[in-house]
Protein backbone atom coordinates (compact mmCIF):
# COMPACT_ATOMS: atom_id res chain seq x y z
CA UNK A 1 259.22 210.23 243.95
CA UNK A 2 260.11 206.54 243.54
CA UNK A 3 257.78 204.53 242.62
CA UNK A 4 258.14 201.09 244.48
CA UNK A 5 257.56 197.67 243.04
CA UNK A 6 255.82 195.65 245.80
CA UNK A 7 254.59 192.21 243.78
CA UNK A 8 253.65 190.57 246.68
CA UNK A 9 251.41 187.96 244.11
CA UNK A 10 254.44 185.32 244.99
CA UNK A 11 253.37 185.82 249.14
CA UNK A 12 249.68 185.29 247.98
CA UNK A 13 250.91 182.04 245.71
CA UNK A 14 253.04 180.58 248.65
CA UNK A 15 249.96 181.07 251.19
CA UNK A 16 247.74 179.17 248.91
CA UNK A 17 249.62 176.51 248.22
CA UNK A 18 250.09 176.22 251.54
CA UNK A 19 246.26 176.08 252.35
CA UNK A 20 245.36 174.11 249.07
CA UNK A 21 247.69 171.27 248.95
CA UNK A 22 248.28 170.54 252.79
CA UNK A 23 245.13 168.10 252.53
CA UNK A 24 246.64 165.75 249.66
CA UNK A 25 248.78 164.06 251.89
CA UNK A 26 251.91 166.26 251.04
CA UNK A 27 254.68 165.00 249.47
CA UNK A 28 258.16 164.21 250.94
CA UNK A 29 261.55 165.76 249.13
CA UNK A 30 263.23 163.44 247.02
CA UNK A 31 266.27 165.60 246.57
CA UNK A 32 269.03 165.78 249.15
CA UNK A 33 269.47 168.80 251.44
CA UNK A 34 271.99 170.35 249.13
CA UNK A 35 269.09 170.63 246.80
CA UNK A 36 267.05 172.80 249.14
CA UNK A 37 266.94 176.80 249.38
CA UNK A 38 266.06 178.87 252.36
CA UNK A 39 265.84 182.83 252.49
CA UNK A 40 269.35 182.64 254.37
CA UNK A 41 271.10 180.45 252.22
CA UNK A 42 274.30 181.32 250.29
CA UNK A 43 272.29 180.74 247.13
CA UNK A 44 268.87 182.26 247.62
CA UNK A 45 271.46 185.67 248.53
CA UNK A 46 273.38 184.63 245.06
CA UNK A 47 270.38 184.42 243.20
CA UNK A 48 268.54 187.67 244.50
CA UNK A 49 271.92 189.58 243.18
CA UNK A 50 271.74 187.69 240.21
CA UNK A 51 268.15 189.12 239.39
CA UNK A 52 268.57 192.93 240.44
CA UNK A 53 268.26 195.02 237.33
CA UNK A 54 271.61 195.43 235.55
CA UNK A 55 272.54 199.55 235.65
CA UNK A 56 275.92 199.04 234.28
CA UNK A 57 274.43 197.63 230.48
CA UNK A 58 274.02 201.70 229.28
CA UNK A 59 276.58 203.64 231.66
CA UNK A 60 277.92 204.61 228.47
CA UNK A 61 274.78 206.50 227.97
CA UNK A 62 273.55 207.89 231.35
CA UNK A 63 276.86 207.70 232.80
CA UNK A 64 275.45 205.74 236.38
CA UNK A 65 275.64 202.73 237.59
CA UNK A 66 273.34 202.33 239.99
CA UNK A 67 269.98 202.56 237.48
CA UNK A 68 269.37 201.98 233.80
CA UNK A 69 266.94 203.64 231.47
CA UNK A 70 263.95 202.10 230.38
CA UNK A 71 263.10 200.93 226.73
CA UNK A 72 261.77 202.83 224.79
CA UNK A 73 263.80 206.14 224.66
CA UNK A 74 265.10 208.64 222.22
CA UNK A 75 269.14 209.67 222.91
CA UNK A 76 270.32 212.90 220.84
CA UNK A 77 274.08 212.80 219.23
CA UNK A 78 276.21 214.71 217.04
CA UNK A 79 274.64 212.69 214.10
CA UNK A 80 270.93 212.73 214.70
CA UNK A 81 268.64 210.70 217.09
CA UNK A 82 268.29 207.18 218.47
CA UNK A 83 265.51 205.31 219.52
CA UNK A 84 266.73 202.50 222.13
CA UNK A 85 264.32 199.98 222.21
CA UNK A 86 265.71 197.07 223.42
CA UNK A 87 269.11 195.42 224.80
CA UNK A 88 269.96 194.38 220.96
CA UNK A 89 269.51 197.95 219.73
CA UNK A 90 271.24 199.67 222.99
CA UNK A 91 274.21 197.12 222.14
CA UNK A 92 274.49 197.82 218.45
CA UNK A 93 274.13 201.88 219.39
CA UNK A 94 277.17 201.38 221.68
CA UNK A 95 279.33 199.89 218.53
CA UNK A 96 277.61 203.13 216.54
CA UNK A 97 279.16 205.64 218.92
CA UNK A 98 282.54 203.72 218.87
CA UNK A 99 282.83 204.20 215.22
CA UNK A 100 282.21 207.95 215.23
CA UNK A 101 284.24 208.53 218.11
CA UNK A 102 286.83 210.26 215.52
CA UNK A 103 283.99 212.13 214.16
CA UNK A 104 281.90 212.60 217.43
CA UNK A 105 283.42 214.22 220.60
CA UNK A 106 279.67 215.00 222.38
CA UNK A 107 278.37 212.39 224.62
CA UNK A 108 274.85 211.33 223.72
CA UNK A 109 272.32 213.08 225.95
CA UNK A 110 268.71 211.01 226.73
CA UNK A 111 265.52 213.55 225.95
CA UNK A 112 263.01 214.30 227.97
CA UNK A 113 260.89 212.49 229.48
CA UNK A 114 262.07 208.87 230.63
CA UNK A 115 262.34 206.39 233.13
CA UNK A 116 264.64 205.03 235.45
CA UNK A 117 265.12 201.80 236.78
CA UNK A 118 266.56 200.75 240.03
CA UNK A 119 268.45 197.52 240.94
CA UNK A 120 265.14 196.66 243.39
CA UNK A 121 263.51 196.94 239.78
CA UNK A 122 261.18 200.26 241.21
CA UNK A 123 261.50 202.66 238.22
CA UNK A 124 261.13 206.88 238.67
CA UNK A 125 259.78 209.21 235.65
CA UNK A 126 262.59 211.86 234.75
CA UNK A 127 260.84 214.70 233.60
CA UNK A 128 262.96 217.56 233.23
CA UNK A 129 266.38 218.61 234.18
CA UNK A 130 265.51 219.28 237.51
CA UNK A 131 264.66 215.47 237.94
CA UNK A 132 267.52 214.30 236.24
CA UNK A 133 269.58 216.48 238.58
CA UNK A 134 268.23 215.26 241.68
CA UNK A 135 268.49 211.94 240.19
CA UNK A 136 272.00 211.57 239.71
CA UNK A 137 272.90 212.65 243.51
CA UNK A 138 275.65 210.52 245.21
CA UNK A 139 273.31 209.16 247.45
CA UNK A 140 272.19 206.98 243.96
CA UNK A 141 275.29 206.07 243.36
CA UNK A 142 276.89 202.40 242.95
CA UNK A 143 280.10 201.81 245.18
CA UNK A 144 282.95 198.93 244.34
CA UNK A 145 281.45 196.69 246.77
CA UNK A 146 278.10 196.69 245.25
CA UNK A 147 278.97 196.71 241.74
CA UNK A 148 281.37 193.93 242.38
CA UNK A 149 278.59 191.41 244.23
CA UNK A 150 276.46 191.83 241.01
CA UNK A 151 275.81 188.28 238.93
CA UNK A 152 276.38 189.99 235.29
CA UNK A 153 278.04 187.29 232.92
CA UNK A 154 274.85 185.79 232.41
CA UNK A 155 270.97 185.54 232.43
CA UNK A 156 268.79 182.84 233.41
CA UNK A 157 266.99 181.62 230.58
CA UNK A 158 262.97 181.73 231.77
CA UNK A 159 260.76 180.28 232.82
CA UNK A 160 261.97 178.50 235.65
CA UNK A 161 259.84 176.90 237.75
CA UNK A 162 260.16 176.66 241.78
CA UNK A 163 258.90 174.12 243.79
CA UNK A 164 257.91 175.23 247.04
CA UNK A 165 257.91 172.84 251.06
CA UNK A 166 257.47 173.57 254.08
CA UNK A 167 259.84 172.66 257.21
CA UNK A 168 258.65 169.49 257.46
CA UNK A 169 260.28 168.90 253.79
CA UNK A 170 256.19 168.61 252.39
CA UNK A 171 255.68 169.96 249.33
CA UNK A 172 252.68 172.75 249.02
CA UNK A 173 253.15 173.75 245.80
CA UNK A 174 254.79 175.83 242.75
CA UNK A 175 255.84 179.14 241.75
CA UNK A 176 256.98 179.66 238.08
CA UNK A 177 259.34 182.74 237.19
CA UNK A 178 259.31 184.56 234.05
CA UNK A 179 262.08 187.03 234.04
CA UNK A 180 264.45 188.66 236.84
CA UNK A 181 261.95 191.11 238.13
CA UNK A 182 260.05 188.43 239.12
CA UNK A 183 262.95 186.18 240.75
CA UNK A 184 263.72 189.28 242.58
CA UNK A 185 260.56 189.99 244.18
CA UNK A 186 259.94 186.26 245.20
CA UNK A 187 263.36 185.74 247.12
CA UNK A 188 263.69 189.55 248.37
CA UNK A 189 259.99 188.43 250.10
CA UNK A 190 261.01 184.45 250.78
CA UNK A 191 260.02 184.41 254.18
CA UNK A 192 261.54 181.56 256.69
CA UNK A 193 259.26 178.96 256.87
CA UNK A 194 259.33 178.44 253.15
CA UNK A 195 261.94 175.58 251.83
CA UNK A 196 262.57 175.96 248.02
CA UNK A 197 264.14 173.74 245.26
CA UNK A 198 264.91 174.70 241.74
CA UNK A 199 262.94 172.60 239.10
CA UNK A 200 265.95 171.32 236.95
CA UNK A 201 267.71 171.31 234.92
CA UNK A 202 267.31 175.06 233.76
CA UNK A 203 270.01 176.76 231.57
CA UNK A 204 272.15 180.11 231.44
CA UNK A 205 273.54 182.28 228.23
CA UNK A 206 276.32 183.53 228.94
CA UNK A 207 277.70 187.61 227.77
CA UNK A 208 279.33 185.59 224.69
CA UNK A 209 276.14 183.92 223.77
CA UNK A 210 277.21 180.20 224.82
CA UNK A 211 274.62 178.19 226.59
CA UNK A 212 275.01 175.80 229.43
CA UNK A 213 272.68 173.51 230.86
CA UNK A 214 272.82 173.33 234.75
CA UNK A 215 271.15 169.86 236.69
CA UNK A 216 271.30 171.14 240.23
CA UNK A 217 272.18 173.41 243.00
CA UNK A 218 275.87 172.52 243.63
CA UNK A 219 276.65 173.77 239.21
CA UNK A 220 274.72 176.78 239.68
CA UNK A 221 276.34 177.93 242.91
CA UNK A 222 279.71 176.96 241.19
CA UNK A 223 278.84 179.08 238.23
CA UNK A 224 277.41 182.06 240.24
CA UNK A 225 280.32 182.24 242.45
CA UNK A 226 283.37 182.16 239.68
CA UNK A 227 281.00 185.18 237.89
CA UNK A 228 280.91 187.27 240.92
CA UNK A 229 284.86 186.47 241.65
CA UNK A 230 285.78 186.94 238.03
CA UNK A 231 288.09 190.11 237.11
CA UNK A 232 285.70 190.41 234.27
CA UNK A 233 285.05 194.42 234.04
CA UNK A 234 283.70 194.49 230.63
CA UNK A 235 280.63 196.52 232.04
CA UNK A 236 282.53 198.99 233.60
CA UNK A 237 282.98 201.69 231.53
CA UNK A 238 285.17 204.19 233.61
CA UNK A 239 288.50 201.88 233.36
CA UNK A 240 289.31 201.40 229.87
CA UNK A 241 290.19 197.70 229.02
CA UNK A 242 293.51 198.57 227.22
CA UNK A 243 295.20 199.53 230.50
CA UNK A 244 297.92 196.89 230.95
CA UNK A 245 297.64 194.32 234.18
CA UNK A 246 300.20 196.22 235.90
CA UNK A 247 298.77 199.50 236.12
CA UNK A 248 294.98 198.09 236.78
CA UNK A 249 295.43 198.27 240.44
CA UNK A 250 296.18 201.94 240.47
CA UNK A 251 293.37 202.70 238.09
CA UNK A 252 291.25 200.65 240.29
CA UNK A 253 292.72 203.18 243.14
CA UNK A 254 292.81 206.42 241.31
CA UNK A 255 288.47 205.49 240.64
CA UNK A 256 288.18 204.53 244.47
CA UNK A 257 289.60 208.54 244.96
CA UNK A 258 287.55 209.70 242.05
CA UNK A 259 284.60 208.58 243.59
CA UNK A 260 285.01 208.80 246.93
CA UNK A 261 285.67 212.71 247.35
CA UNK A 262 283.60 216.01 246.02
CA UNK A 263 286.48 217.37 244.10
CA UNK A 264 287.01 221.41 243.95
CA UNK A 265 289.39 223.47 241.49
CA UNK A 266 292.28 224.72 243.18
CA UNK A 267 294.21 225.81 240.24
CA UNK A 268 294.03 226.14 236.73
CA UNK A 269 296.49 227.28 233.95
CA UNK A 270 295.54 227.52 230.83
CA UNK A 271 298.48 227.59 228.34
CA UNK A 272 300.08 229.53 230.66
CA UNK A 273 297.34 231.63 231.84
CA UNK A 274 296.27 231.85 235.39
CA UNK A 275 292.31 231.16 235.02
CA UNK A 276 291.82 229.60 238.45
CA UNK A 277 289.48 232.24 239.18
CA UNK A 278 286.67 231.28 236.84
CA UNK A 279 286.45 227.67 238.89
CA UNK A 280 285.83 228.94 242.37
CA UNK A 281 282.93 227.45 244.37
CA UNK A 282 282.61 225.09 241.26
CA UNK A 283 282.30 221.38 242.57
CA UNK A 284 283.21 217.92 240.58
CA UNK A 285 281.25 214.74 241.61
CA UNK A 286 282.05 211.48 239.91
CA UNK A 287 279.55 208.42 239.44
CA UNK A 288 280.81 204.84 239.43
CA UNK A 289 279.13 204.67 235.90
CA UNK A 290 281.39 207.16 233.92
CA UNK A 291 279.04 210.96 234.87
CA UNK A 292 280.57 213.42 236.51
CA UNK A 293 278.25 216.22 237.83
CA UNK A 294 279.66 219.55 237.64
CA UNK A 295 277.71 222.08 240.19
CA UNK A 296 278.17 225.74 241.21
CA UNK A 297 275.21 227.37 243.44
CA UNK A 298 272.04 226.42 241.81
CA UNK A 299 273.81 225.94 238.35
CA UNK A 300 274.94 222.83 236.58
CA UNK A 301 276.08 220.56 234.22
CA UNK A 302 276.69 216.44 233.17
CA UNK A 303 279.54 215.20 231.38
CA UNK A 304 281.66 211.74 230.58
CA UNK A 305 284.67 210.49 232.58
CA UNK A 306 287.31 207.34 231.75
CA UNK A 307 290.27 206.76 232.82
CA UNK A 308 292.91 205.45 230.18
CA UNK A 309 296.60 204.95 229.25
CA UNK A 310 298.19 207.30 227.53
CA UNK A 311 300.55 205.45 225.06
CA UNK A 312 303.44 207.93 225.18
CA UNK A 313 303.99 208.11 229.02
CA UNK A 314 302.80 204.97 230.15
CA UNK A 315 300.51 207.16 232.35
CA UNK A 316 297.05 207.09 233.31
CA UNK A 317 294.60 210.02 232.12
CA UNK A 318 291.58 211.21 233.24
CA UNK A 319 289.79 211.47 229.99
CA UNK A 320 287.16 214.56 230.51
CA UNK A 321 284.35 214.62 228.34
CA UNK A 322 281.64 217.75 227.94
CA UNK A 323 278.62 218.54 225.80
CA UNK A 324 279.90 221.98 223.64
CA UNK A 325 277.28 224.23 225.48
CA UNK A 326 279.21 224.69 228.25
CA UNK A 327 281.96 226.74 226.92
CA UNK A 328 284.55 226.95 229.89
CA UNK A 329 284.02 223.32 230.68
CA UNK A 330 284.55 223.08 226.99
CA UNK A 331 288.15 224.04 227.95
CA UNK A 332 288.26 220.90 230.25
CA UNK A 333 287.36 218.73 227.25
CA UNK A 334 290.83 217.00 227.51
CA UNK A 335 292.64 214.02 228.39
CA UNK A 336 294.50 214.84 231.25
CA UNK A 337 297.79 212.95 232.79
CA UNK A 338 297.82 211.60 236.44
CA UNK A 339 300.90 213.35 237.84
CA UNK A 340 300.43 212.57 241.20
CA UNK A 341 296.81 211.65 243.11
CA UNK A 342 295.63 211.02 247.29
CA UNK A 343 292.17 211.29 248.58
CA UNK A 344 293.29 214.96 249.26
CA UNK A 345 294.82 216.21 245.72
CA UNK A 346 294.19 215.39 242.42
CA UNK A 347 297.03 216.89 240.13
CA UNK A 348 296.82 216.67 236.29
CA UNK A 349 298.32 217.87 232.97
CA UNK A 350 296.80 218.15 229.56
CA UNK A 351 298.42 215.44 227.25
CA UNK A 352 300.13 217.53 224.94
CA UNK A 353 300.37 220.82 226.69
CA UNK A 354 302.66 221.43 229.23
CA UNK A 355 301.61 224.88 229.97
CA UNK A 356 298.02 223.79 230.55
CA UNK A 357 297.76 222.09 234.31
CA UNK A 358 294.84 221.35 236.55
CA UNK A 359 295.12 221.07 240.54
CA UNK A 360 292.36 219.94 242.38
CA UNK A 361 291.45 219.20 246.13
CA UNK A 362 289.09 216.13 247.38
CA UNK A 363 286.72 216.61 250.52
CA UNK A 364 284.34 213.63 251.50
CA UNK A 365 281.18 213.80 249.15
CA UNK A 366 278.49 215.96 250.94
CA UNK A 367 275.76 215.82 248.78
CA UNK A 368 275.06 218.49 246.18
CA UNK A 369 274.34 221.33 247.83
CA UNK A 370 272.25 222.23 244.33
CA UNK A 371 268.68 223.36 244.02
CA UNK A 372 266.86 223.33 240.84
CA UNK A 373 267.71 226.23 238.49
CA UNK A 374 268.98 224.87 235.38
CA UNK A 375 269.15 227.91 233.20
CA UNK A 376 272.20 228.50 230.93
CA UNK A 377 273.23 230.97 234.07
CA UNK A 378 272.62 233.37 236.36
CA UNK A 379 273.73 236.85 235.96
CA UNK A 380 273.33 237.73 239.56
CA UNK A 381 276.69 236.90 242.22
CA UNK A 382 279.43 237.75 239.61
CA UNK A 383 280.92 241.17 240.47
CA UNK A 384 283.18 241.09 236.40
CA UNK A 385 279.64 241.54 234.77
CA UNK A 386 278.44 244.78 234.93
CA UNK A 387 282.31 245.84 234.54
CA UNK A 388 282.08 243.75 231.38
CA UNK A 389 279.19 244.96 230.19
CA UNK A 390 280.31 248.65 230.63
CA UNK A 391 283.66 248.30 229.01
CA UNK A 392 281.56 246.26 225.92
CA UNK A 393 279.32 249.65 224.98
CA UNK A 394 280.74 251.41 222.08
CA UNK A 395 282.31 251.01 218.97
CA UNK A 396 285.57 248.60 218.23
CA UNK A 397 286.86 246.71 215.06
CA UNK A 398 288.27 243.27 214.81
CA UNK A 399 291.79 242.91 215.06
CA UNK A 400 292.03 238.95 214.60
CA UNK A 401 290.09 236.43 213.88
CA UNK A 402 290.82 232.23 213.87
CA UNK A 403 287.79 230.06 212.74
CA UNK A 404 288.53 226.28 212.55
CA UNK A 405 292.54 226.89 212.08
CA UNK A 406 291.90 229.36 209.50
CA UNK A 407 293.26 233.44 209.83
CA UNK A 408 289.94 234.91 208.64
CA UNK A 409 290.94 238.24 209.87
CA UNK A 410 290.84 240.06 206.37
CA UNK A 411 287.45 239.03 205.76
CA UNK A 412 286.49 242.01 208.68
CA UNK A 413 288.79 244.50 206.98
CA UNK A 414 287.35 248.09 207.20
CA UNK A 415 284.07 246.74 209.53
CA UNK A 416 283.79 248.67 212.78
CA UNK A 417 281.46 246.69 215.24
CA UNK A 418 279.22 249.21 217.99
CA UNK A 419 277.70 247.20 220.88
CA UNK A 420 274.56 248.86 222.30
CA UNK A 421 272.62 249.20 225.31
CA UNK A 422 269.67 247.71 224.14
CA UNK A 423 271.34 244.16 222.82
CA UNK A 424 271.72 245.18 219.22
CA UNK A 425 275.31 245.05 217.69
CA UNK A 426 276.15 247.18 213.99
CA UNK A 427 278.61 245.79 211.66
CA UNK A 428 279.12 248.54 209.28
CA UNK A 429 281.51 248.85 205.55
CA UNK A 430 281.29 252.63 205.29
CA UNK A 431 283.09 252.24 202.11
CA UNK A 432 280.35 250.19 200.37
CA UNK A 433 277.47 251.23 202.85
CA UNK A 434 277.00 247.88 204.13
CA UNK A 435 275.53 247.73 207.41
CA UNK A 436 274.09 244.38 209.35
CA UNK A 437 272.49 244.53 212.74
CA UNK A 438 273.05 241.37 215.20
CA UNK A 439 271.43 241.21 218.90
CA UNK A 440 274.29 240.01 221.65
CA UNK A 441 273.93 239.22 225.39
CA UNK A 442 276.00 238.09 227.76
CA UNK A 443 275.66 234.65 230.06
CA UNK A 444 276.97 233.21 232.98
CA UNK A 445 278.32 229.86 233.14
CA UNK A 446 279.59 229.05 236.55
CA UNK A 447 281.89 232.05 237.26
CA UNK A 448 282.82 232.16 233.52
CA UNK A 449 281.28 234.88 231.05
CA UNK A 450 280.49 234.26 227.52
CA UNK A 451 279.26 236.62 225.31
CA UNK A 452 276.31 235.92 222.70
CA UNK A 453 276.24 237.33 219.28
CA UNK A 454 273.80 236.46 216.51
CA UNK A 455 273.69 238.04 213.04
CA UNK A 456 271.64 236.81 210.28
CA UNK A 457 272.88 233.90 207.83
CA UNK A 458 275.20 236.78 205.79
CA UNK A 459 278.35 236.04 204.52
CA UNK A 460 281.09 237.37 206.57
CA UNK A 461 279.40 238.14 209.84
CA UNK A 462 277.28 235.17 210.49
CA UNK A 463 280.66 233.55 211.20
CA UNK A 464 280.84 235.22 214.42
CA UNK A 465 277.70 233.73 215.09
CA UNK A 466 279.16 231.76 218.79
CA UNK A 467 278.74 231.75 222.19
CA UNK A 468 282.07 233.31 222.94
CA UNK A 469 284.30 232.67 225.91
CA UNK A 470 286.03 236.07 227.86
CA UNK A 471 289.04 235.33 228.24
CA UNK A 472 290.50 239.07 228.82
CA UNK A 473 288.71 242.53 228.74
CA UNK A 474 290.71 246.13 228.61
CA UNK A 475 289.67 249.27 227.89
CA UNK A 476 291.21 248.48 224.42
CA UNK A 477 291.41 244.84 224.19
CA UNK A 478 288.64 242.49 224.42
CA UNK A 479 289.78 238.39 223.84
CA UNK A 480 287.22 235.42 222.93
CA UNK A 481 287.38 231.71 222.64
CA UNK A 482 285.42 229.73 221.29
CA UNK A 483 285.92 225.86 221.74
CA UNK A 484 284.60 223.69 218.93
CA UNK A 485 283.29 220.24 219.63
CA UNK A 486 286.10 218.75 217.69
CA UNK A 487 289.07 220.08 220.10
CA UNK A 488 289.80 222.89 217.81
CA UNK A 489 289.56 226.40 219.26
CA UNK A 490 288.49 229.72 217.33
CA UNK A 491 289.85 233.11 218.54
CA UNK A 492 288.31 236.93 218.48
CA UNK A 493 289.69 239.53 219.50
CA UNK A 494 288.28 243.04 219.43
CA UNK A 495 290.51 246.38 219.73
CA UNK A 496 289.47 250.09 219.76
């Protein structure tokens, strides 16, 4: 549950300033009216949207917009873990990531436990992936409007002190303000009858590190309102900032779609291959801050999303981004051309493959429609897996095999394989008597199966050591995929 922040110490300040310094003949405002704040003023609203927490500062972590994640907290990536302590570190992790992004296709996943913080500042303890799933809901999410009205090209350099008067412009006392949680909480609670003025001059620091000094109410307002009106989206990291100015309205327009609609396959091919059928029931949700939720019945997974140009069309892509233990979302890992979008059909391409399309139809969000299982599958509600599972019994031999690019089909010659009953596999070289045993069971992810086999660290047969991807099954033909994390795919395929 959320855990609300309720500091109402600024309400208890207020009322005894109001008590204690009433008797020592108050004192008048010297400043003009323009000086003064109320709880309904244009600036006292500026200034409360200026101090909400700022969600957008680690999208490119947990992929939301709406909440950040609080310091201290370890993030996993393809080279090793990260403690995030602070802004500084989170910053100089970001330029990490952007260097390895040649080297690094996984997005970085936070462990277990951590908290979340809300723009209100209330945080909520993620404990599990059932959290972190109900977490990331639409109902969390940003929209335009709100990440738009936010104050984010620059802090308020604390403390700031706040004088406080009542209507009859006496003054009853002082409130000083230490960071944004605490500006926050006093004008979110600013009742009516309190008048306040800004002890000047206070300065800002700006995303770029300059520092201005502001000497009243009419500079600040100035200052607040060209951030908020600015076309500054560095913080947004679903629209990449190389997309030139004439195509930023229709990115703007194809994220407005993205985000407005629960998105459903309706078609896939993949290189030519009708595999719409693995898809069905399987629901995409995308978050203002670059996640996109991916749920089927109680089952599901998180990945990346961007939009971007792609140089040699002059097209935007949808730029789909997957951790590799997912293997037929794996297959979606791709940057995918815009053909043609509405709030009712997203239609897409894979950049360099014509004969690999993607159709898919938009209904307004509706919640999840997820409960709380998030094991690597259920075998139950998939009518191809006992038929698998049948046809898999018995002896076969490899008739090809691709591992990273490579034809290492002659390093299988003379092996039959025999899949048994009771999860054990035999690879066996009756010419030399060589015999290894490997265990093997079979998952499903969404409607897709993928088949399990582990032998032990022996050279050849612990390079079948995947989680393999069906993509056909015969009585004499079995074919597996297995997509690696840096685009390339490898390829088995058993024959008897």
């Amino acid at each position: 549950m959320k855990t609300l922040f309720k500091p109402l110490f600024f309400l208890y300040l207020v009322g005894i300033f109001l008590v204690g310094c009433q008797s020592d003949s108050a004192e008048i405002i010297s400043e003009s009216p323009d000086d003064n704040i109320t709880a309904s003023s244009e600036l006292a609203v500026l200034l409360q949207a200026s101090s909400e927490n700022n969600g957008a500062i680690d999208d490119f972590i947990d992929g939301i917009s709406a909440t950040s994640v609080v310091f201290p907290y370890v993030v996993e990536t393809d080279f090793g873990t990260q403690t995030i302590t602070s802004v500084d570190g989170l910053l100089q992790f970001k330029q990490t990531l952007q260097a390895s992004a040649s080297t690094s296709s996984n997005p970085p996943q936070i462990k277990f436990p951590f908290k979340v913080r809300f723009k209100d500042h209330s945080e909520r303890e993620i404990k599990n992936d059932d959290d972190w799933n109900d977490h990331l809901s639409k109902e969390n999410d940003d929209d335009e409007d709100d990440f738009r009205d936010r104050i984010k090209c620059f802090e308020i350099n604390y403390p700031v002190t706040l004088l406080l008067f009542n209507t009859n412009q006496e003054q009853t006392g002082s409130v000083v303000v230490n960071n944004n949680r605490e500006l926050f909480a006093f004008f979110t609670q600013l009742p009516p009858s309190i008048v306040v003025s800004i002890d000047y001059p206070i300065s800002i620091t700006f995303r770029d590190g300059n520092t201005l000094q502001l000497e009243n109410n009419r500079e600040l307002l100035r200052v607040m309102l060209e951030c908020r009106n600015s076309d500054d989206d560095d913080d947004d990291d679903t629209i990449d900032d190389d997309i030139p100015s004439n195509l930023r309205e229709t990115a703007f327009e194809l994220r407005r779609t993205l985000l407005a609609n629960d998105w459903f396959v309706t078609e896939f091919i993949n290189e030519g291959t009708d595999r719409s059928e693995v898809f069905q029931d399987v629901k995409f949700q995308f978050f203002f801050g670059g996640g996109v939720k991916v749920i089927r019945g109680n089952v599901f997974a998180f990945g990346r999303w961007e939009i971007e140009l792609d140089d040699d069309t002059n097209r935007l892509k949808v730029d789909l981004d997957f951790r590799d233990d997912v293997q037929i979302l794996e297959i979606l890992d791709e940057d995918w051309l815009v053909m043609e979008f509405s709030n009712a059909l997203l239609n897409l391409k894979e950049d360099d493959n014509d004969n690999t399309t993607l159709k898919l139809e938009g209904t307004p969000n509706q919640g999840d429609g997820s409960g709380g299982d998030t094991g690597g599958g259920d075998d139950t509600g998939n009518p191809n897996l006992d038929a698998f599972k049948a046809n898999l019994l018995g002896e076969w031999v490899l008739a090809a095999f691709t591992n990273d690019n490579n034809d290492d089909s002659s390093n299988f010659s003379g092996f039959t394989f025999t899949f048994n009953a009771d999860g054990s596999l035999k690879a066996e070289k009756v010419e030399n008597d060589e015999i290894h045993i490997a265990t093997w069971f079979i998952e499903v992810d969404f409607n897709a199966l993928e088949l399990h086999i582990q032998f032990p660290e022996v050279d050849p047969v612990d390079e079948l050591n995947e989680d393999w991807l069906i993509v056909s099954s015969t009585e004499t033909r079995i074919v597996l995929e297995h997509a690696n994390s840096d685009g390339t795919k490898d390829r088995l395929v058993f024959e008897r």
